[in-house]
N, C-alpha and C. Protein backbone atom coordinates (compact mmCIF):
# COMPACT_ATOMS: atom_id res chain seq x y z
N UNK A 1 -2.79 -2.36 7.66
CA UNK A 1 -1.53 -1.66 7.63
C UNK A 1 -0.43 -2.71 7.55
N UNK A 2 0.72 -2.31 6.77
CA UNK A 2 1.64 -3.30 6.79
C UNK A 2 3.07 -2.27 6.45
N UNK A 3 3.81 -3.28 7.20
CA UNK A 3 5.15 -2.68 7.32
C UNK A 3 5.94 -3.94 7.08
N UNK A 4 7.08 -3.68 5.70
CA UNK A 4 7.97 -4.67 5.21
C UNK A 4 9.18 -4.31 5.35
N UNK A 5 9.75 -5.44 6.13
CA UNK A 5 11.44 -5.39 6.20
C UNK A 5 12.10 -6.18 5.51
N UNK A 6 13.76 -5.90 5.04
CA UNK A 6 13.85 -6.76 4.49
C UNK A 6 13.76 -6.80 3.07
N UNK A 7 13.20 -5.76 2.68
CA UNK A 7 12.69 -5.74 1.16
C UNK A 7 13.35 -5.38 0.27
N UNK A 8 13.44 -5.63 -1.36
CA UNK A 8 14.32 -5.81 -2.30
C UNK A 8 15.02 -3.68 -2.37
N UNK A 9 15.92 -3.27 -2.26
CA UNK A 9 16.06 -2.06 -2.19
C UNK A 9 15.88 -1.37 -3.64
N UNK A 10 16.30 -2.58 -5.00
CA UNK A 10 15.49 -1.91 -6.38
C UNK A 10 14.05 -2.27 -6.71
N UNK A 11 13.54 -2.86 -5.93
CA UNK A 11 12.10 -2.76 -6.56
C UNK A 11 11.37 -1.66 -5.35
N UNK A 12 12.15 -1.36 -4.52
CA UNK A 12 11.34 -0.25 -3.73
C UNK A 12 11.51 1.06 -4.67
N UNK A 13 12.70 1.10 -5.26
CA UNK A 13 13.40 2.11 -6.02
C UNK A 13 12.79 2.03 -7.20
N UNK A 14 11.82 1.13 -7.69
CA UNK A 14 10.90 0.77 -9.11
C UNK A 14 9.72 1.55 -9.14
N UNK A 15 9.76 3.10 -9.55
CA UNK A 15 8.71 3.38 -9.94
C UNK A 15 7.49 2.99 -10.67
N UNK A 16 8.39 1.79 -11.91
CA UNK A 16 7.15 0.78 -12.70
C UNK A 16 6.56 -0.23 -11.57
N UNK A 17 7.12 -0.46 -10.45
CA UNK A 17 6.59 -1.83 -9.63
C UNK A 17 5.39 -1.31 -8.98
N UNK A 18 5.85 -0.01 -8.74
CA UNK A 18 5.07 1.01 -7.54
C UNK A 18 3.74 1.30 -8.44
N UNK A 19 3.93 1.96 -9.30
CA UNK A 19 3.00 1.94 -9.99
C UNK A 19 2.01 1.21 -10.34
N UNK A 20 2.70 -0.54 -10.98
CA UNK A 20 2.17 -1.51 -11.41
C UNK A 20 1.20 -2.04 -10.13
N UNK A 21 1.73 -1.51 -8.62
CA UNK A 21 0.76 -1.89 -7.51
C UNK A 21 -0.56 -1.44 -7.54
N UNK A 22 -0.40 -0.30 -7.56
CA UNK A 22 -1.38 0.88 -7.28
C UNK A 22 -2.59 0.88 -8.24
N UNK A 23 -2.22 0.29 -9.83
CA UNK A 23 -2.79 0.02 -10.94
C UNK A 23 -3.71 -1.23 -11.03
N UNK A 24 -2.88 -2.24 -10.56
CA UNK A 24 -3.33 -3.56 -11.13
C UNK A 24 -4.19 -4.04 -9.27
N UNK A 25 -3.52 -3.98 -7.85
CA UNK A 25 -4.71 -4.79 -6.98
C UNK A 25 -5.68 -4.32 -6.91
N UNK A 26 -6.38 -2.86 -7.14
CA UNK A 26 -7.75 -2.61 -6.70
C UNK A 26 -8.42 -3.02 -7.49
N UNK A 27 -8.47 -3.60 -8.91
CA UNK A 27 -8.83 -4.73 -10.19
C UNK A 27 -8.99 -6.21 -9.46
N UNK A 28 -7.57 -6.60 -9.25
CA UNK A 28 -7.15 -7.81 -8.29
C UNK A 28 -8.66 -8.08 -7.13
N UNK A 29 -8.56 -7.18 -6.22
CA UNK A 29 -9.71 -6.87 -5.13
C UNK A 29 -11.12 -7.01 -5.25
N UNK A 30 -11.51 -6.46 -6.42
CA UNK A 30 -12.89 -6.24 -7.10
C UNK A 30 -13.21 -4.05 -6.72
N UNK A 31 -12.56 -3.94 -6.30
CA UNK A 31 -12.55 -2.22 -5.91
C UNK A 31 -12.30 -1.42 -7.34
N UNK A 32 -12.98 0.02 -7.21
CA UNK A 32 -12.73 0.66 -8.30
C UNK A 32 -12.18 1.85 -7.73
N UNK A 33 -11.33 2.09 -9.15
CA UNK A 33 -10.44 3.36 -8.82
C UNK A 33 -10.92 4.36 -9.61
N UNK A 34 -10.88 5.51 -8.53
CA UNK A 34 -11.30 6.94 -8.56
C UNK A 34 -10.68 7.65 -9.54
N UNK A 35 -9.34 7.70 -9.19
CA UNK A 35 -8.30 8.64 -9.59
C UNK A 35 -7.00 7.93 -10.56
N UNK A 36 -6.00 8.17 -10.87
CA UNK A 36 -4.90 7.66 -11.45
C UNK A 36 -4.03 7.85 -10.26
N UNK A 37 -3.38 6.54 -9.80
CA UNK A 37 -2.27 6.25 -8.75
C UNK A 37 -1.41 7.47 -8.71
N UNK A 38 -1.27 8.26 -7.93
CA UNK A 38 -0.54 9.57 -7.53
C UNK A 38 1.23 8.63 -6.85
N UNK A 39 2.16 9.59 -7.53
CA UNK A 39 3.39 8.94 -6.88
C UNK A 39 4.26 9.57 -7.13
N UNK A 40 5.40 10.15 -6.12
CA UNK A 40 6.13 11.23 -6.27
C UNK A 40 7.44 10.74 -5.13
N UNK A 41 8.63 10.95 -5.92
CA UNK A 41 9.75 10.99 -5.14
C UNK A 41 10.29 12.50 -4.20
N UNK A 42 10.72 11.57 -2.62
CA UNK A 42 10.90 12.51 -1.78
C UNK A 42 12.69 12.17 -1.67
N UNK A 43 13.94 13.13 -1.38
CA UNK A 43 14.86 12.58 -1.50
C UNK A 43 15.36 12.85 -0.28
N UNK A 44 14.79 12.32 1.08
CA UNK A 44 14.90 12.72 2.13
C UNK A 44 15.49 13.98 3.15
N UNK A 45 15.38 13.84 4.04
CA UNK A 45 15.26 15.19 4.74
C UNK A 45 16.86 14.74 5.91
N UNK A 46 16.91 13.48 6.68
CA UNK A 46 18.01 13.39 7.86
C UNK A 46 18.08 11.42 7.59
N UNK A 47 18.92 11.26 8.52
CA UNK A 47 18.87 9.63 8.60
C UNK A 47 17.76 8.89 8.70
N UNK A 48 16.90 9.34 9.31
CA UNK A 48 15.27 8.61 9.63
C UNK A 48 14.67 8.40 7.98
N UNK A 49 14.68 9.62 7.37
CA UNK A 49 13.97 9.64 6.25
C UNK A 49 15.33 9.24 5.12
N UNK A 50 15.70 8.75 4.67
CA UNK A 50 16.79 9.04 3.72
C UNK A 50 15.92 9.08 2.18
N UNK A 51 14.98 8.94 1.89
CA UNK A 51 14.09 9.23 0.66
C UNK A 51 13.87 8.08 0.10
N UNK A 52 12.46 8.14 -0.60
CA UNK A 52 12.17 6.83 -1.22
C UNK A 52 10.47 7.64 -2.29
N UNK A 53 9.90 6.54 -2.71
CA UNK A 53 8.60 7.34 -3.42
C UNK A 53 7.49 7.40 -2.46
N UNK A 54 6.78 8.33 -2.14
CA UNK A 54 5.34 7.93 -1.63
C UNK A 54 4.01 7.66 -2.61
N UNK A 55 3.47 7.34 -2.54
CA UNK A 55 1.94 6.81 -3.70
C UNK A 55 1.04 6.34 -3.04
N UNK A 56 -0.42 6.96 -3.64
CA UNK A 56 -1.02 6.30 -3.64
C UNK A 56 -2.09 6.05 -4.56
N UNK A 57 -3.80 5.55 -4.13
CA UNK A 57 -4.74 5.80 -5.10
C UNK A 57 -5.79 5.62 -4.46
N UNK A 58 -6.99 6.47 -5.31
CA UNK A 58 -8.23 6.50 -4.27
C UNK A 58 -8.99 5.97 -4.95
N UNK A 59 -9.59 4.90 -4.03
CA UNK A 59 -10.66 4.04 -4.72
C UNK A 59 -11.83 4.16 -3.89
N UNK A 60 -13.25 3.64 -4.76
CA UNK A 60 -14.54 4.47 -3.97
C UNK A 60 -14.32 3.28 -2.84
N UNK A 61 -13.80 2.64 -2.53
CA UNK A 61 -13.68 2.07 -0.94
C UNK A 61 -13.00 2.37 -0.11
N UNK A 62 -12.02 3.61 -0.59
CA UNK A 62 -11.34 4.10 0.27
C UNK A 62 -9.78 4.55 -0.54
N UNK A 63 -8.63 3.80 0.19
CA UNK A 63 -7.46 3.67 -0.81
C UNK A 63 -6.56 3.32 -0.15
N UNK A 64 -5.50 2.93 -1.03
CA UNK A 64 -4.17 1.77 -0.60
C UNK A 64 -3.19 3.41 -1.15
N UNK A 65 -2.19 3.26 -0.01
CA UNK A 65 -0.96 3.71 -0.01
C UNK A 65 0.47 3.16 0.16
N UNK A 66 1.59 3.70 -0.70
CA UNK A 66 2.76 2.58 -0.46
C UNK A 66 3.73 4.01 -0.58
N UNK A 67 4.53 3.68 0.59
CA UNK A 67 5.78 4.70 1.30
C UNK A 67 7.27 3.54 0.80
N UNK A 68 8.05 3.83 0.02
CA UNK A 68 9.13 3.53 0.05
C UNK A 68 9.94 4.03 0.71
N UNK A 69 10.99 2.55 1.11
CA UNK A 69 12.32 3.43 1.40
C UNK A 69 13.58 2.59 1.67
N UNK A 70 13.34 2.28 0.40
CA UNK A 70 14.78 1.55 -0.28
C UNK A 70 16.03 1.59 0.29
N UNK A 71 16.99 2.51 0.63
CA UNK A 71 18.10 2.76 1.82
C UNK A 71 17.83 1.82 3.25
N UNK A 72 16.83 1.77 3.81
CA UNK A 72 16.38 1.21 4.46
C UNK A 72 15.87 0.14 4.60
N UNK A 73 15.65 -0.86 3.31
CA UNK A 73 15.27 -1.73 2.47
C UNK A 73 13.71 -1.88 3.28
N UNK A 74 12.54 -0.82 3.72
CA UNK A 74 11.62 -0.74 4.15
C UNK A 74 10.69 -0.46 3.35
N UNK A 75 9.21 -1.13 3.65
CA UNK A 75 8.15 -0.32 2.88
C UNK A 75 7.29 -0.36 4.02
N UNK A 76 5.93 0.54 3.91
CA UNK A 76 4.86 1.27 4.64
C UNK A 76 3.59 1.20 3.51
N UNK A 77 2.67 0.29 4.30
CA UNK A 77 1.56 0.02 2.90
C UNK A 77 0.27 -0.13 4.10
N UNK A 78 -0.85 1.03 3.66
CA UNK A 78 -1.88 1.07 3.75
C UNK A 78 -3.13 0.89 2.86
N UNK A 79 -3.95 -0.35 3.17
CA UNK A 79 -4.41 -1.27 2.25
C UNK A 79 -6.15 -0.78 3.17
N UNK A 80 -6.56 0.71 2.94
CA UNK A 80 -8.07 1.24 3.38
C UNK A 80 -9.37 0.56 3.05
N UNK A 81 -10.00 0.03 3.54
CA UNK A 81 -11.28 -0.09 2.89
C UNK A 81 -12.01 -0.30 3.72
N UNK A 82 -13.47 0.03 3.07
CA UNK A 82 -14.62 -0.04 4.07
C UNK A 82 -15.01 -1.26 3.58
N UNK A 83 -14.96 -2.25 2.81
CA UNK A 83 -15.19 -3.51 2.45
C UNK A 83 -14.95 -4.69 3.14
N UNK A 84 -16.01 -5.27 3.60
CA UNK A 84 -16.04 -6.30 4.53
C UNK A 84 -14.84 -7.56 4.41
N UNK A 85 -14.80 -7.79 2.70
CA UNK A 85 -14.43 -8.76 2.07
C UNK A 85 -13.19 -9.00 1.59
N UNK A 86 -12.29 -8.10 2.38
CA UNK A 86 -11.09 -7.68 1.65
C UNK A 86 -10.15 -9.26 2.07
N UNK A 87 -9.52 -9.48 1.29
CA UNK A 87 -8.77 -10.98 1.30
C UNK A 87 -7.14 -10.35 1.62
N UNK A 88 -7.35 -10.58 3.21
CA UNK A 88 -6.07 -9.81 3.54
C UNK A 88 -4.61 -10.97 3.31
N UNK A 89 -4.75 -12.26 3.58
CA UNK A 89 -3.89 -12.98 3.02
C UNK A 89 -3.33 -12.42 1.61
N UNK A 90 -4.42 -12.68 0.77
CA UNK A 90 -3.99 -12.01 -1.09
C UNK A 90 -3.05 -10.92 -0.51
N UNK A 91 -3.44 -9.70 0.00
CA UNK A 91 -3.09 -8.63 0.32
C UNK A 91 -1.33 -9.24 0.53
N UNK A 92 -0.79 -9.34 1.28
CA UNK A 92 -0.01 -9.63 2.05
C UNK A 92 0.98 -10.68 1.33
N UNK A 93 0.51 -11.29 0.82
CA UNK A 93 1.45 -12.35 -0.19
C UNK A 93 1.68 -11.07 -1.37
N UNK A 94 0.75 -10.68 -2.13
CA UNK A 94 0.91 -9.85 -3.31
C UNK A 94 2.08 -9.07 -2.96
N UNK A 95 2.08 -7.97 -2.19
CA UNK A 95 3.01 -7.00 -1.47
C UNK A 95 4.77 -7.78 -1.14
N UNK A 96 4.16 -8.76 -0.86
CA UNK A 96 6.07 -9.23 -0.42
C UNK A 96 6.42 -10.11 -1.63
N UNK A 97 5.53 -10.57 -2.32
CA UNK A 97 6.12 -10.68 -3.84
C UNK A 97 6.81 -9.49 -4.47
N UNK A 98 5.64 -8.62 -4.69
CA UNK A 98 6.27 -7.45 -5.86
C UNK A 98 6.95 -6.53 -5.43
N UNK A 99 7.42 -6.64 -3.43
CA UNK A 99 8.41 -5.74 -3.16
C UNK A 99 9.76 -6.83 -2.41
N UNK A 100 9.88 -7.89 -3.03
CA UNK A 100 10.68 -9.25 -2.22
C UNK A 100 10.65 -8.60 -0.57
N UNK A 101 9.75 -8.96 -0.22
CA UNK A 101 9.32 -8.68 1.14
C UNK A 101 10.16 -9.74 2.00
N UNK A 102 11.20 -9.62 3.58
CA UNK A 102 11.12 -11.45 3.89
C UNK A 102 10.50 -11.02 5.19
N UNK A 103 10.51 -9.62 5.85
CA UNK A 103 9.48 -10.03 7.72
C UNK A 103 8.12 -9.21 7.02
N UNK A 104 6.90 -9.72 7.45
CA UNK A 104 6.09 -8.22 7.44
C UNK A 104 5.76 -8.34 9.17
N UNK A 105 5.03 -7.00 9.29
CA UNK A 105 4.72 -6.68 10.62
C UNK A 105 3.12 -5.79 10.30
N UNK A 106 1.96 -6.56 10.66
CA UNK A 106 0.84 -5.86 9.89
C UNK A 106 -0.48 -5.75 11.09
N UNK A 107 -1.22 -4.78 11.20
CA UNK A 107 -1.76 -4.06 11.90
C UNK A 107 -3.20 -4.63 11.12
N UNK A 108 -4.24 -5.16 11.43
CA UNK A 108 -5.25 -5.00 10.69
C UNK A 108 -6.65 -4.38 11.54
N UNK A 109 -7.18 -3.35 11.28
CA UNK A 109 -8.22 -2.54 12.48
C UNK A 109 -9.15 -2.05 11.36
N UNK A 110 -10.53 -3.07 12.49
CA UNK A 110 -11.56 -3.05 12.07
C UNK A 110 -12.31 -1.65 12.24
N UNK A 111 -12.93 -0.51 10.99
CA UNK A 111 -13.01 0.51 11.66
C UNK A 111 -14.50 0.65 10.99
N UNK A 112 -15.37 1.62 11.60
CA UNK A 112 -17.04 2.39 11.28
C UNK A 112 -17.78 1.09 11.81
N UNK A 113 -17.60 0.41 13.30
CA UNK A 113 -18.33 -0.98 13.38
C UNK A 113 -19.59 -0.08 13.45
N UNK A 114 -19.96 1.27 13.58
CA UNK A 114 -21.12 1.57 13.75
C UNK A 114 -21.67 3.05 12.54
N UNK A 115 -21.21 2.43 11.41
CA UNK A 115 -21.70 2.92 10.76
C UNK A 115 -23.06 2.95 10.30
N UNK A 116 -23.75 4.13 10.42
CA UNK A 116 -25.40 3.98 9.61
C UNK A 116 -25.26 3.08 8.87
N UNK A 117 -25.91 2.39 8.50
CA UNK A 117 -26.66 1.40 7.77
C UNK A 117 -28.05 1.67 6.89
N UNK A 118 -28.98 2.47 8.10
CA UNK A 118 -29.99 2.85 7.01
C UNK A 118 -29.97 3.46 6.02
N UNK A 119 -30.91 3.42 4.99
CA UNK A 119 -30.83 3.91 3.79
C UNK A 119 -31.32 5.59 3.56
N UNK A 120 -31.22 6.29 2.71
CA UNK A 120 -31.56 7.75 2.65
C UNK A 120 -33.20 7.93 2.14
């Protein structure tokens, strides 16, 4: 999980950037995508929310989501996977590049430590 402050308020506002995320790291990663990156503008509801795009995309490892919110010069990025191997550095540099990121604040939780394993 990652949360960016600080961040460029037109490339949060860049539907091509948002897009170009959602498109191009699960390639980046070695992950494959399910679906075509879903992304839709919300034009907020009170001060908390003042509106930005939400998106995401589902990949068979799970899926990465990105919450704009440009007014706020904030983003909200959930980077899912059941993949052992995920290169969370890459992760994390990529993201404050293509959204001029300058604090992040990032959560990383290890989850299914007890997932079956055996086979069917």
């Amino acid at each position: 999980m990652i949360d960016g402050y600080g961040a460029s308020p037109a490339k949060l506002k860049d539907r091509k950037i948002i897009l170009k995320c959602l498109n191009e790291l699960p390639d980046k990663l070695g992950m494959t995508k399910i679906i075509k990156p879903v992304i839709t503008y919300f034009k907020g509801n009170d001060k908390k929310d003042p509106g930005g795009y939400s998106s995401f995309v589902m990949i068979a490892e799970s899926h990465i989501s990105i919450h704009t919110f440009p007014e706020k010069k904030f983003v909200s990025i959930d980077a899912y996977t059941c993949s052992s191997q995920l290169d969370k550095k890459f992760v994390l540099d990529y993201f404050k590049k293509k959204f001029g990121i300058k604090e992040l604040e990032t959560n990383y939780v290890l989850r299914g430590k007890k997932y079956p394993m055996d086979t069917l």
